[in-house]
C-alpha atoms as a PDB file:
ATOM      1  CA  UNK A   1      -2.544   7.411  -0.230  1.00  0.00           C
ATOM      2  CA  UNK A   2      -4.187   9.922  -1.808  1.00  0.00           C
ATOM      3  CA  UNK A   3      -3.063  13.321  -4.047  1.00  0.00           C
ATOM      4  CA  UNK A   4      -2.824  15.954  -2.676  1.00  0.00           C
ATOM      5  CA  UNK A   5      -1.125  19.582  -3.796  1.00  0.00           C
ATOM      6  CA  UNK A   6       1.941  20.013  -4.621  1.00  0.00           C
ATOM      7  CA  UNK A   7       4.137  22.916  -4.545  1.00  0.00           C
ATOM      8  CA  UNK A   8       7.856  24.152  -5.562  1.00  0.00           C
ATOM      9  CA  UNK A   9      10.772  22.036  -7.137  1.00  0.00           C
ATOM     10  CA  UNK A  10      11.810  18.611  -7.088  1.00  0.00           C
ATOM     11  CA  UNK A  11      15.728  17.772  -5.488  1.00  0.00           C
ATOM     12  CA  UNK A  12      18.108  15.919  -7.046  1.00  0.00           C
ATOM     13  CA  UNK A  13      17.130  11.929  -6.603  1.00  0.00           C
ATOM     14  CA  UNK A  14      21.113  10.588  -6.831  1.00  0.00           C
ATOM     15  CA  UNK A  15      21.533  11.078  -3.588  1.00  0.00           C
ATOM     16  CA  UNK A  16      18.142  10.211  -2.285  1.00  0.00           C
ATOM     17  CA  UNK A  17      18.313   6.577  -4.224  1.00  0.00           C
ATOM     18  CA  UNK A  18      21.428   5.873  -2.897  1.00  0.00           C
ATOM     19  CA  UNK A  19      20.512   6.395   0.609  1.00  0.00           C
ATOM     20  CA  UNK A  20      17.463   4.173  -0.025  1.00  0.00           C
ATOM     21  CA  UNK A  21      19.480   1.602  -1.504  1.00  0.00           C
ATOM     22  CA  UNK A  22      21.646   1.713   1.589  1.00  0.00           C
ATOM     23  CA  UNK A  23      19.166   1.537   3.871  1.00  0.00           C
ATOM     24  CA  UNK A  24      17.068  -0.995   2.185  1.00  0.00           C
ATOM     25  CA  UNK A  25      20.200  -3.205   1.925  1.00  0.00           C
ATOM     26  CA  UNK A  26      20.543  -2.950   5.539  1.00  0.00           C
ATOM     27  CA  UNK A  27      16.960  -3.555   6.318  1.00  0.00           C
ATOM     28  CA  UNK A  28      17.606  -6.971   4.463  1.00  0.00           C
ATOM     29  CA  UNK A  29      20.722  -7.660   5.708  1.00  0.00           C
ATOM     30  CA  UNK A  30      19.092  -7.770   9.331  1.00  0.00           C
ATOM     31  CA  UNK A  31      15.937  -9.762   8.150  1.00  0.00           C
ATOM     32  CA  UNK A  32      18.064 -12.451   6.747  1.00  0.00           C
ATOM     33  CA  UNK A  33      20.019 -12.366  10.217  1.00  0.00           C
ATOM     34  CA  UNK A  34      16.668 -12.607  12.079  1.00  0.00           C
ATOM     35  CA  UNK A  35      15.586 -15.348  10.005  1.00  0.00           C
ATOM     36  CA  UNK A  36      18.689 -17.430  10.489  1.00  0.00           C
ATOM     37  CA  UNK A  37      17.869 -17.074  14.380  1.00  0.00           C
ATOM     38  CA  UNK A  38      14.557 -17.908  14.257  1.00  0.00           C
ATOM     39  CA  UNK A  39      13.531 -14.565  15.332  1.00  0.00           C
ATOM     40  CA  UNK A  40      11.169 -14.073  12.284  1.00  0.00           C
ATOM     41  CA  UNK A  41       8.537 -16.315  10.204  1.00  0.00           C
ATOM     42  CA  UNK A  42       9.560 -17.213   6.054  1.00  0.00           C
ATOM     43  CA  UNK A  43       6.013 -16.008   6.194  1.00  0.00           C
ATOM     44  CA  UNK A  44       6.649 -12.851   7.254  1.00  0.00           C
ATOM     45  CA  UNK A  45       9.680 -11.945   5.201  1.00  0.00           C
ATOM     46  CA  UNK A  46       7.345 -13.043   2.038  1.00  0.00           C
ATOM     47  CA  UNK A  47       4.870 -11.005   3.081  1.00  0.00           C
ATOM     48  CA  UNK A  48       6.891  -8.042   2.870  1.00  0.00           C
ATOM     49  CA  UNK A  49       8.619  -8.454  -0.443  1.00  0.00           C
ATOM     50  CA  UNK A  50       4.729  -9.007  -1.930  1.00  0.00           C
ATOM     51  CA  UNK A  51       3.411  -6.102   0.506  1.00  0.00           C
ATOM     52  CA  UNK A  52       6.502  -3.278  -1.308  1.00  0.00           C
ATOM     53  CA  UNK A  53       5.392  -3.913  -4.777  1.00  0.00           C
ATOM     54  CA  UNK A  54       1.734  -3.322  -4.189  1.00  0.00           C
ATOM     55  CA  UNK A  55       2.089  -0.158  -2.863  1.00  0.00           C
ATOM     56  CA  UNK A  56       4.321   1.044  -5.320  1.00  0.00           C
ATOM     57  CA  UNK A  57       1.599  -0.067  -7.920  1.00  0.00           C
ATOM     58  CA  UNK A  58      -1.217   1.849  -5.795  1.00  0.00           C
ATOM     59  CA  UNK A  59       1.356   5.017  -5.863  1.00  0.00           C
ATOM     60  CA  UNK A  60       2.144   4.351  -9.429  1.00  0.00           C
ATOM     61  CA  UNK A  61      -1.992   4.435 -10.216  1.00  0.00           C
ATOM     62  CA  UNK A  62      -2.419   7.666  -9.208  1.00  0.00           C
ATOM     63  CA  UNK A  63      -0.222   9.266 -10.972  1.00  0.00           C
ATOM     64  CA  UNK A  64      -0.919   7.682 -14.595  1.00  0.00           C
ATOM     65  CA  UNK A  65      -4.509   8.634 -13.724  1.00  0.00           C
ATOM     66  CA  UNK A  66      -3.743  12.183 -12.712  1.00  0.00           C
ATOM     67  CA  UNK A  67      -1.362  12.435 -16.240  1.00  0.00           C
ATOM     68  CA  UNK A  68      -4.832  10.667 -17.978  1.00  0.00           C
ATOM     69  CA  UNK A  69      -6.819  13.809 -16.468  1.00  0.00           C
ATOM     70  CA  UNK A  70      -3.916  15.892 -17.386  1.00  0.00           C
ATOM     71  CA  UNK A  71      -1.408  16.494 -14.663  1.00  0.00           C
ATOM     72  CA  UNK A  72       2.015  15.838 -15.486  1.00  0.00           C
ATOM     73  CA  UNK A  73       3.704  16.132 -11.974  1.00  0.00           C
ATOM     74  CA  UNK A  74       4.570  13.038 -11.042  1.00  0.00           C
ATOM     75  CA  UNK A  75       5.524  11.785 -14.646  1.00  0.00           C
ATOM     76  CA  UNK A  76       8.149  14.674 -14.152  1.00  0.00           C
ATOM     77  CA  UNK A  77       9.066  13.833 -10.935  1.00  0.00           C
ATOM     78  CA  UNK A  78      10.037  10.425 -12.066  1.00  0.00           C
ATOM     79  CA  UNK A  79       7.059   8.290 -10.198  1.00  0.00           C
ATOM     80  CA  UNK A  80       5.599   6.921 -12.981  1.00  0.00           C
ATOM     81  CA  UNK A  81       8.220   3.944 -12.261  1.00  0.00           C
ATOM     82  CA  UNK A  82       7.852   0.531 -11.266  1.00  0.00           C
ATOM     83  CA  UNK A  83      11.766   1.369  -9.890  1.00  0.00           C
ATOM     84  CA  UNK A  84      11.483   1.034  -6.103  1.00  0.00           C
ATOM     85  CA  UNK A  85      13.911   3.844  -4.908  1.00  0.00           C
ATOM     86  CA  UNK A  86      11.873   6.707  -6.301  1.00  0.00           C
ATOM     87  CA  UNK A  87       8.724   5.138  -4.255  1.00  0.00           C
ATOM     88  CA  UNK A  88      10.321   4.463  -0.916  1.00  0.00           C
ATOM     89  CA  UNK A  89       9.665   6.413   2.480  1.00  0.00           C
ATOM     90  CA  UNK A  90      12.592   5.157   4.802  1.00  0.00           C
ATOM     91  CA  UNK A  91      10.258   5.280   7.642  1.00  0.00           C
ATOM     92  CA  UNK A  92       7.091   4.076   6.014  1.00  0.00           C
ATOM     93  CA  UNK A  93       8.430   1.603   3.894  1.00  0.00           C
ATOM     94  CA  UNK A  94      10.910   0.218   5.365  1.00  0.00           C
ATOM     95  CA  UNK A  95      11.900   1.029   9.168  1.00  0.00           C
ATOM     96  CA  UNK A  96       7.905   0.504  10.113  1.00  0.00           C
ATOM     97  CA  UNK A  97       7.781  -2.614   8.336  1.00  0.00           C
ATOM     98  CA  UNK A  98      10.762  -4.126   9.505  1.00  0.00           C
ATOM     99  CA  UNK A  99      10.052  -3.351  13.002  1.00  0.00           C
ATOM    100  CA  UNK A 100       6.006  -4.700  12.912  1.00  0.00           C
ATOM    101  CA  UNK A 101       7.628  -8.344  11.261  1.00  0.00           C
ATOM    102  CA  UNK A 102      10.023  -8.731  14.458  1.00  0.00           C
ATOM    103  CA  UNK A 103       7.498  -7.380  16.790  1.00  0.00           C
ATOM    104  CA  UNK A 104       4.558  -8.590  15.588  1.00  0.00           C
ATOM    105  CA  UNK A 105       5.001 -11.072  12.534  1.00  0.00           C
ATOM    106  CA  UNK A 106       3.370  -9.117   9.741  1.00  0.00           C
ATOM    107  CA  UNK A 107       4.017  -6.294   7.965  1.00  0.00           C
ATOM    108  CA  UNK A 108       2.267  -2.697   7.038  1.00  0.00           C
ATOM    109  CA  UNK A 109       3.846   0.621   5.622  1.00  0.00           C
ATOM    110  CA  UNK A 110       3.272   3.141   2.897  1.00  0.00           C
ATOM    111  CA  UNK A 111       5.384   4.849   0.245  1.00  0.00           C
ATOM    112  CA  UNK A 112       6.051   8.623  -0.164  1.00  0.00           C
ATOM    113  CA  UNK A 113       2.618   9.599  -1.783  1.00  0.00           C
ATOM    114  CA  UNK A 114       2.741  10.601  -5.498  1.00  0.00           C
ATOM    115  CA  UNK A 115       2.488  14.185  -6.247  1.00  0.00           C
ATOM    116  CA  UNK A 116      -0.602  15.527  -7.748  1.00  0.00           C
ATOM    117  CA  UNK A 117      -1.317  19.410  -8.166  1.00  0.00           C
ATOM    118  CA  UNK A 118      -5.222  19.028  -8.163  1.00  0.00           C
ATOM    119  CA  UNK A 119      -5.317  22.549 -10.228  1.00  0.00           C
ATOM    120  CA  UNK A 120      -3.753  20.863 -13.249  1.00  0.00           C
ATOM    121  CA  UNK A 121      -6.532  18.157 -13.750  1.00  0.00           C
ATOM    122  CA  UNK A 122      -8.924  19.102 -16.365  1.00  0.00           C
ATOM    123  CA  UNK A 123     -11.807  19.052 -13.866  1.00  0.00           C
ATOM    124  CA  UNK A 124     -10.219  19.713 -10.654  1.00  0.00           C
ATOM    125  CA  UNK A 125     -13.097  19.023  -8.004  1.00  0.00           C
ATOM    126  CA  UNK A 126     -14.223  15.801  -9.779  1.00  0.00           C
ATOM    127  CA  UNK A 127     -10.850  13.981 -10.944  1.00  0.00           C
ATOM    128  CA  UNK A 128      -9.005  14.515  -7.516  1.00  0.00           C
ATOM    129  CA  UNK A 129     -12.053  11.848  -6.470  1.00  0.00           C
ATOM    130  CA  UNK A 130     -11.311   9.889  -9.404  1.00  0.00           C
ATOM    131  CA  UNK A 131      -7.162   9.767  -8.890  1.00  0.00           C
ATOM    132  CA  UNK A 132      -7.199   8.606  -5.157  1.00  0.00           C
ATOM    133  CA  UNK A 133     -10.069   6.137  -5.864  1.00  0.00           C
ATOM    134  CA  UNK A 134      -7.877   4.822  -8.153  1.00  0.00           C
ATOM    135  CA  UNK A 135      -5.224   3.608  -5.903  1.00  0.00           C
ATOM    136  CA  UNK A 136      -7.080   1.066  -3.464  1.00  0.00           C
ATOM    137  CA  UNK A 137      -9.327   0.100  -7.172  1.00  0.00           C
ATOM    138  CA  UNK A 138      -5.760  -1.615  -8.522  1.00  0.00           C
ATOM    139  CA  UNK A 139      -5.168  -3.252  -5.157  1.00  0.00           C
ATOM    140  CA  UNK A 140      -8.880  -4.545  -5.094  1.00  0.00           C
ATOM    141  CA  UNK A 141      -7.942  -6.183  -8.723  1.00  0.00           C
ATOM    142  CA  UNK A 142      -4.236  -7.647  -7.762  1.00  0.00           C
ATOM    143  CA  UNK A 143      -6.259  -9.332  -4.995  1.00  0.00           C
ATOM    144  CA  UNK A 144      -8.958 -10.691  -7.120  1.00  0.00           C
ATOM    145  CA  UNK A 145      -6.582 -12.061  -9.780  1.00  0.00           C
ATOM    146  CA  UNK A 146      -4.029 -12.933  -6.947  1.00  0.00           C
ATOM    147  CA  UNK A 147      -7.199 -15.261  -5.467  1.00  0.00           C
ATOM    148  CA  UNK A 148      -8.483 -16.312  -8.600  1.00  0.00           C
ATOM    149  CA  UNK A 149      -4.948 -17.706  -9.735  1.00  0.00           C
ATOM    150  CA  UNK A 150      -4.343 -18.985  -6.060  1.00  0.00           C
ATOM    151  CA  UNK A 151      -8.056 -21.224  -6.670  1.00  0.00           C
ATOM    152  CA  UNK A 152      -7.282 -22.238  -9.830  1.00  0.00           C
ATOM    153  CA  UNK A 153      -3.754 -23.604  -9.485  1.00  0.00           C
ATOM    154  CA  UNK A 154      -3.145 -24.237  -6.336  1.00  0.00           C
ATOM    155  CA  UNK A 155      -3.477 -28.539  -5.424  1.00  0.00           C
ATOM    156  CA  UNK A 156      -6.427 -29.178  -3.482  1.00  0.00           C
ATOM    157  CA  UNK A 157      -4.831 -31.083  -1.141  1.00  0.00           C
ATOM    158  CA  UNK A 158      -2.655 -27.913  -0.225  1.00  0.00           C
ATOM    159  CA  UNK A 159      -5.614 -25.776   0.289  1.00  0.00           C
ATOM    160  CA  UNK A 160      -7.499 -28.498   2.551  1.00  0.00           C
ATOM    161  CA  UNK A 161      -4.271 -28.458   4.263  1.00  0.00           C
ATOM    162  CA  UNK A 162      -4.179 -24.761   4.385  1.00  0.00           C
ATOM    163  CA  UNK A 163      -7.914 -24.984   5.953  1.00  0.00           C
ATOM    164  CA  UNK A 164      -7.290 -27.145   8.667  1.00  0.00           C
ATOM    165  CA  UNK A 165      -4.466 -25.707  10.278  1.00  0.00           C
ATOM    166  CA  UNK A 166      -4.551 -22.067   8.933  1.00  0.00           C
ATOM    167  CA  UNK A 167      -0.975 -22.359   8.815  1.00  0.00           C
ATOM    168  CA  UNK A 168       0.874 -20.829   5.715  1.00  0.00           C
ATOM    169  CA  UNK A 169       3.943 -23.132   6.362  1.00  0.00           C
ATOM    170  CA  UNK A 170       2.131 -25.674   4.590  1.00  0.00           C
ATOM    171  CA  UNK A 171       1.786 -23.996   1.253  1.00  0.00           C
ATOM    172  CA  UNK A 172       4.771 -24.366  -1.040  1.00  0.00           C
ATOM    173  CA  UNK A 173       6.587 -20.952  -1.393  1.00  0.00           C
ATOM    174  CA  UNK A 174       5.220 -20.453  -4.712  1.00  0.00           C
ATOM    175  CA  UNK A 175       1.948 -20.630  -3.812  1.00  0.00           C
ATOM    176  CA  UNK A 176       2.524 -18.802  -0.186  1.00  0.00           C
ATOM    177  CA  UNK A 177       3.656 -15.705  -2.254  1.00  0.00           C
ATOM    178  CA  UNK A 178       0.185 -16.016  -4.107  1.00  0.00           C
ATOM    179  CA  UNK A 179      -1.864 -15.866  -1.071  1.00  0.00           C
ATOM    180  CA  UNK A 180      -0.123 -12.922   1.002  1.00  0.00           C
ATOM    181  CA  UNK A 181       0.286 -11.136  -2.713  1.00  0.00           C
ATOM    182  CA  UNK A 182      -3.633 -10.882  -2.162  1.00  0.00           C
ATOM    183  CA  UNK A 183      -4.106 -10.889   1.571  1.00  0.00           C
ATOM    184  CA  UNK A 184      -1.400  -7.927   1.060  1.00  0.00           C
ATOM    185  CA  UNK A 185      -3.748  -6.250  -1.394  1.00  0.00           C
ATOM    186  CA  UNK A 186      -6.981  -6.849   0.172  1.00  0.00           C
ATOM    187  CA  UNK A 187      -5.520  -4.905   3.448  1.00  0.00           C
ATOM    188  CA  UNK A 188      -4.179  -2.045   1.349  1.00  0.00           C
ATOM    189  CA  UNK A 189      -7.379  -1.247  -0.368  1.00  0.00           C
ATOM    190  CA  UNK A 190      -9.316  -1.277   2.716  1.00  0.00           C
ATOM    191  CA  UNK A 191      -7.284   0.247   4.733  1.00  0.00           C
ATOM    192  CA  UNK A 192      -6.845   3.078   2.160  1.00  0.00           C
ATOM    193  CA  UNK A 193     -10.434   3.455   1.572  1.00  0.00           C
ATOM    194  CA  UNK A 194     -11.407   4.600   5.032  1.00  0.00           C
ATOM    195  CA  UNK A 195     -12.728   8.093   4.946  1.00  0.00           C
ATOM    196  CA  UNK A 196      -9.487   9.238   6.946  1.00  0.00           C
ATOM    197  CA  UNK A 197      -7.266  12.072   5.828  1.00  0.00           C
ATOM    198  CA  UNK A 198      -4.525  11.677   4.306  1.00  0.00           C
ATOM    199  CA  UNK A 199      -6.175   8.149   2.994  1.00  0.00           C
ATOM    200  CA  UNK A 200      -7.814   7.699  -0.466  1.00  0.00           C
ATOM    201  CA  UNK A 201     -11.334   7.390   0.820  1.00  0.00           C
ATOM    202  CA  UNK A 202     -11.060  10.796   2.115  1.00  0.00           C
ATOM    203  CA  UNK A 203     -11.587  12.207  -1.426  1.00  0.00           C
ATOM    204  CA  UNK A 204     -15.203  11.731  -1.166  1.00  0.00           C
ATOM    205  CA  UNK A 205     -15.336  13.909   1.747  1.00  0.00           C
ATOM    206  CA  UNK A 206     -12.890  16.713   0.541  1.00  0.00           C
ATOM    207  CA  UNK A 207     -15.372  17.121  -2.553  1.00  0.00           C
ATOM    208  CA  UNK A 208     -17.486  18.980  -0.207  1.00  0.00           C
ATOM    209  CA  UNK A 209     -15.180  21.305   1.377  1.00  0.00           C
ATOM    210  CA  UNK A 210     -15.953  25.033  -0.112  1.00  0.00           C
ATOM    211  CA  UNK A 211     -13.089  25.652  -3.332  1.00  0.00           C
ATOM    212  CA  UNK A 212     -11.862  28.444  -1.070  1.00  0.00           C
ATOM    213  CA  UNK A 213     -10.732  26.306   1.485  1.00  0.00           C
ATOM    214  CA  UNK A 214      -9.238  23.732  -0.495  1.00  0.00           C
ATOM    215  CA  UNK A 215      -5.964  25.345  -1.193  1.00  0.00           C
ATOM    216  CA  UNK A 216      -4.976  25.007   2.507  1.00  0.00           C
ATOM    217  CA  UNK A 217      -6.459  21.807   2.739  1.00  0.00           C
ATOM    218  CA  UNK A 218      -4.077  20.510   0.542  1.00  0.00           C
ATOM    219  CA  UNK A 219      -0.914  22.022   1.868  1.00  0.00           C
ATOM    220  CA  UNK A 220      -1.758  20.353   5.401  1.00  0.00           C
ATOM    221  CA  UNK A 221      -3.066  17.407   4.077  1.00  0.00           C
ATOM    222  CA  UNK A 222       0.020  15.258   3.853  1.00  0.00           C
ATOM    223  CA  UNK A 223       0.902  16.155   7.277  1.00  0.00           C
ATOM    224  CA  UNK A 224      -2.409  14.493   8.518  1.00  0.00           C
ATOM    225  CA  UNK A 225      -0.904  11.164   8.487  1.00  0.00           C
ATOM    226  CA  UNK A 226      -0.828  10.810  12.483  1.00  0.00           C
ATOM    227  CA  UNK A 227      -4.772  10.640  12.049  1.00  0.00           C
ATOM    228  CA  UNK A 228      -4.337   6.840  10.626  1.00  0.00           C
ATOM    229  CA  UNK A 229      -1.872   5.635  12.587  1.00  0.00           C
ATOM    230  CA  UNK A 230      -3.762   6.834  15.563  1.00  0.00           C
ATOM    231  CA  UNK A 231      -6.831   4.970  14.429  1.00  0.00           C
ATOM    232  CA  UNK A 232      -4.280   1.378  13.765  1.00  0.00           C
ATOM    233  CA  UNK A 233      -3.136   2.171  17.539  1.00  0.00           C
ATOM    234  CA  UNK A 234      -5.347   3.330  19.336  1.00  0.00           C
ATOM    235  CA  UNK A 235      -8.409   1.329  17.566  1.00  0.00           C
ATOM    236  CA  UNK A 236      -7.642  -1.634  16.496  1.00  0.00           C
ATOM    237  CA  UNK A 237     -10.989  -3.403  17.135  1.00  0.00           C
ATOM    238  CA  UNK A 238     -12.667  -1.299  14.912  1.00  0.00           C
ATOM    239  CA  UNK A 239     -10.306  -1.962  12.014  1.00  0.00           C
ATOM    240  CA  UNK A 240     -10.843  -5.527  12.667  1.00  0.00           C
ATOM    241  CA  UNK A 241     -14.747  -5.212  11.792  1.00  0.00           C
ATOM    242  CA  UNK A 242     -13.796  -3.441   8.720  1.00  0.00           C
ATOM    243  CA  UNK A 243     -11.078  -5.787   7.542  1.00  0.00           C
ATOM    244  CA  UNK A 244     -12.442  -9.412   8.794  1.00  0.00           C
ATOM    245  CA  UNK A 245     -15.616  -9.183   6.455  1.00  0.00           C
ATOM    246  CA  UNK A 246     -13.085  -8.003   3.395  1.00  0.00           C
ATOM    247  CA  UNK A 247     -10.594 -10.603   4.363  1.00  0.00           C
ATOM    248  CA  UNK A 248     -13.395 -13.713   4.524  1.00  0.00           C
ATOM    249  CA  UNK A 249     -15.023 -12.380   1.043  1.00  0.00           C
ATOM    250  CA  UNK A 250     -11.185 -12.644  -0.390  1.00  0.00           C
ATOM    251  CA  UNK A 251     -10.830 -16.112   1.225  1.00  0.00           C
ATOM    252  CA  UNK A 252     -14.161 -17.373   0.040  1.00  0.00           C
ATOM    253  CA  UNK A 253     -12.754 -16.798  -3.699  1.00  0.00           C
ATOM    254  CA  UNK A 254      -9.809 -18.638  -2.586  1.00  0.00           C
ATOM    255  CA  UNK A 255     -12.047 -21.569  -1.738  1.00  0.00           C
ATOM    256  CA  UNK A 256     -10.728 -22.062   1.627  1.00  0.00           C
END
């Protein structure tokens, strides 16, 4: 997701990385259980572990573009990290995702947003755009090099396979983790580009809102999340037209 403004100081994270680790631990503990029942796909459980490291990259972006443009927050806060626990949203990252794989086999979260304080950026208006563009851009390249690799390597007789049934199960893990690593990717950047506060693509929009509104903007901004999840619930057809035409461009670089 997108930066938005960022205001007073930063709590201890000992205690906050500890809890994540605990409840992260516990998150696995009852995936592995589920699996050993049957109760969820390999599939699925791969999924996840390639869907958490792709958002931390996208989070990760925007900060070490906002510190190229001059704003140091998150780099103090500690999110310029590839370190998991810093990233992690219990709810978004971990309860939500758990509970879509045993309800509905796949997987979709978010991790707390990076903090950006727009007014440190050397050109405020135009690098805010710049900073939450960057986000779904490094999950639009993880997906082209994750399908490039994926066509290059992978046997042909696994992707014929792979076309004819349209079951993962077929692929070897190896080369299962390749494929949802950019499936993964390809949904993030999409998904993040709609034009939807608190998502990335709102940017665009935002840098026509009057400067005199903007500081309130940004203090309700990351409380604008229930807009998304509306649209996933309440409209899913529509994100299907958006995603299936991103989703067969990715698989016709797979070459399946």
């Amino acid at each position: 997701m997108g930066p938005g403004g960022i205001y007073g100081q930063y709590p201890a994270a000992n205690n906050h990385d500890r809890n994540v680790a605990l409840v992260v631990a516990a998150a696995i503990i009852l995936l592995a259980v589920l699996v050993k029942l049957h109760r969820v796909s390999g599939s699925a459980i791969l999924f996840f572990v390639v869907l958490i490291p792709s958002i931390i990259i996208h989070e990760v972006t925007h900060g070490a573009v906002a510190l190229a443009f001059g704003d140091d927050t998150a780099k103090k806060a500690g999110r310029l990290t590839l370190n998991p626990l810093p990233h992690i949203d219990i709810l978004g990252t971990v309860i939500i995702p758990a509970v879509l794989i045993v309800t509905a086999g796949v997987a979709f979260g978010w991790a707390k947003p990076v903090p950006v304080t727009v007014d440190k950026l050397k050109n405020p208006r135009n690098d805010s755009v710049i900073v939450s563009i960057a986000g779904p851009l490094v999950n639009i390249v993880l997906a082209v090099v994750c399908g490039l690799a994926f066509s290059i390597f992978t046997p042909t007789v696994y992707k014929d396979a792979l076309s004819y049934t349209g079951n993962l199960s077929v692929l070897p893990v190896g080369y299962r983790l390749l494929f949802l690593a950019g499936f993964a990717n390809v949904l993030l950047a999409v998904f993040n580009i709609l034009p939807i506060p608190p998502l990335d693509g709102s940017a665009i929009l935002e840098r026509f809102i009057p400067d005199r509104l903007l500081p309130s903007y940004y203090r309700i901004r990351p409380f604008m999340l229930i807009l998304p999840l509306a649209v996933v619930i309440l409209l899913p057809g529509v994100l299907d037209g958006i995603f299936n035409p991103a989703l067969s461009a990715w698989q016709h670089l797979l070459g399946i």
